[in-house]
Protein backbone atom coordinates (compact mmCIF):
# COMPACT_ATOMS: atom_id res chain seq x y z
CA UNK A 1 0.00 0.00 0.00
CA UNK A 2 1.67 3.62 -0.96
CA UNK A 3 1.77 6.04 1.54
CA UNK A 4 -0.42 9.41 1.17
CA UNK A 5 1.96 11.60 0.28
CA UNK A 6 -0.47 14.48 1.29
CA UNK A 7 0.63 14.59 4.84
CA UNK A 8 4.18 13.95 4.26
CA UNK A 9 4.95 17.76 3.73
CA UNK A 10 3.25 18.16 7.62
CA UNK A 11 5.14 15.12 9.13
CA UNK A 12 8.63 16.35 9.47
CA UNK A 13 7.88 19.90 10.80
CA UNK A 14 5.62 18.10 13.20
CA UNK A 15 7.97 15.66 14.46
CA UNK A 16 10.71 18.66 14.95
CA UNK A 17 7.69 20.53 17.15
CA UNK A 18 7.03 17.74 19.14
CA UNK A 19 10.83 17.15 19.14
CA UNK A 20 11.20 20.83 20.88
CA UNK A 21 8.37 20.74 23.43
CA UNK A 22 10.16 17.33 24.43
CA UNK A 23 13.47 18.44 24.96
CA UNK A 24 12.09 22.10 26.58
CA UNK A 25 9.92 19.65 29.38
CA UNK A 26 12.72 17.34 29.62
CA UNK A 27 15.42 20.39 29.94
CA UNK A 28 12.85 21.96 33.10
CA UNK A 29 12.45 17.75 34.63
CA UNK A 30 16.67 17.76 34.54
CA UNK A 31 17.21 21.28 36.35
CA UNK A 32 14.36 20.24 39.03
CA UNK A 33 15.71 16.71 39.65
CA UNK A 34 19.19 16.48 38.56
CA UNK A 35 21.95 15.81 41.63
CA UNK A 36 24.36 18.00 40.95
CA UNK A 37 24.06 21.52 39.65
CA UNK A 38 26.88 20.73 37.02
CA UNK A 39 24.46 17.94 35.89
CA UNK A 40 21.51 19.95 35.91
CA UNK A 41 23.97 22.56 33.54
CA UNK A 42 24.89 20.38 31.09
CA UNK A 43 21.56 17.93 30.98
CA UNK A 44 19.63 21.65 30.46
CA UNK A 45 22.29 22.97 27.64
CA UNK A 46 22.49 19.80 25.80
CA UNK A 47 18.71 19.32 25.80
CA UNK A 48 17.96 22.76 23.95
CA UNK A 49 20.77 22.87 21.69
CA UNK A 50 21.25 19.16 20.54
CA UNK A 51 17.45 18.13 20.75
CA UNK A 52 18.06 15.58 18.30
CA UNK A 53 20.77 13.88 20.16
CA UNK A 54 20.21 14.59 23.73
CA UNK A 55 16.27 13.51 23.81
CA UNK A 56 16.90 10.32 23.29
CA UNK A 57 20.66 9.92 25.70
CA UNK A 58 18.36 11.80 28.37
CA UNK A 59 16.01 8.80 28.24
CA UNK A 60 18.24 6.10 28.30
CA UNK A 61 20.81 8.15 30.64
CA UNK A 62 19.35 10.77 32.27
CA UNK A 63 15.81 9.00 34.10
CA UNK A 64 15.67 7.60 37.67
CA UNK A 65 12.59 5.12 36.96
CA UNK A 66 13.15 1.53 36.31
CA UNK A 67 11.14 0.19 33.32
């Protein structure tokens, strides 16, 4: 089955949007509940410039809850 290519123009800008808003809550959730204030630094910096790459580390890395 092809994919509509009608909502592929909407998809990426989107995902980028919902990219930001995750890295700006997750940027806040790191300053509030980080250790250290170095931690809380660099988790918040990395988070808004390097949304891309930090999201995701500050998932895997950056949590306290067990799955």
């Amino acid at each position: 089955m092809p994919m509509d290519t009608d909502l592929l123009p909407y998809l990426i800008p989107a995902t980028l949007i919902a990219l930001y808003i995750m890295a700006a809550v997750s940027a806040l959730e790191a300053i509030v509940q980080t250790r250290t204030s170095q931690g809380a630094i660099a988790w918040g910096i990395s988070l808004i410039a390097f949304p891309l790459l930090a999201v995701p580390l500050y998932i895997v890395f950056g949590t306290y809850f067990i799955i």
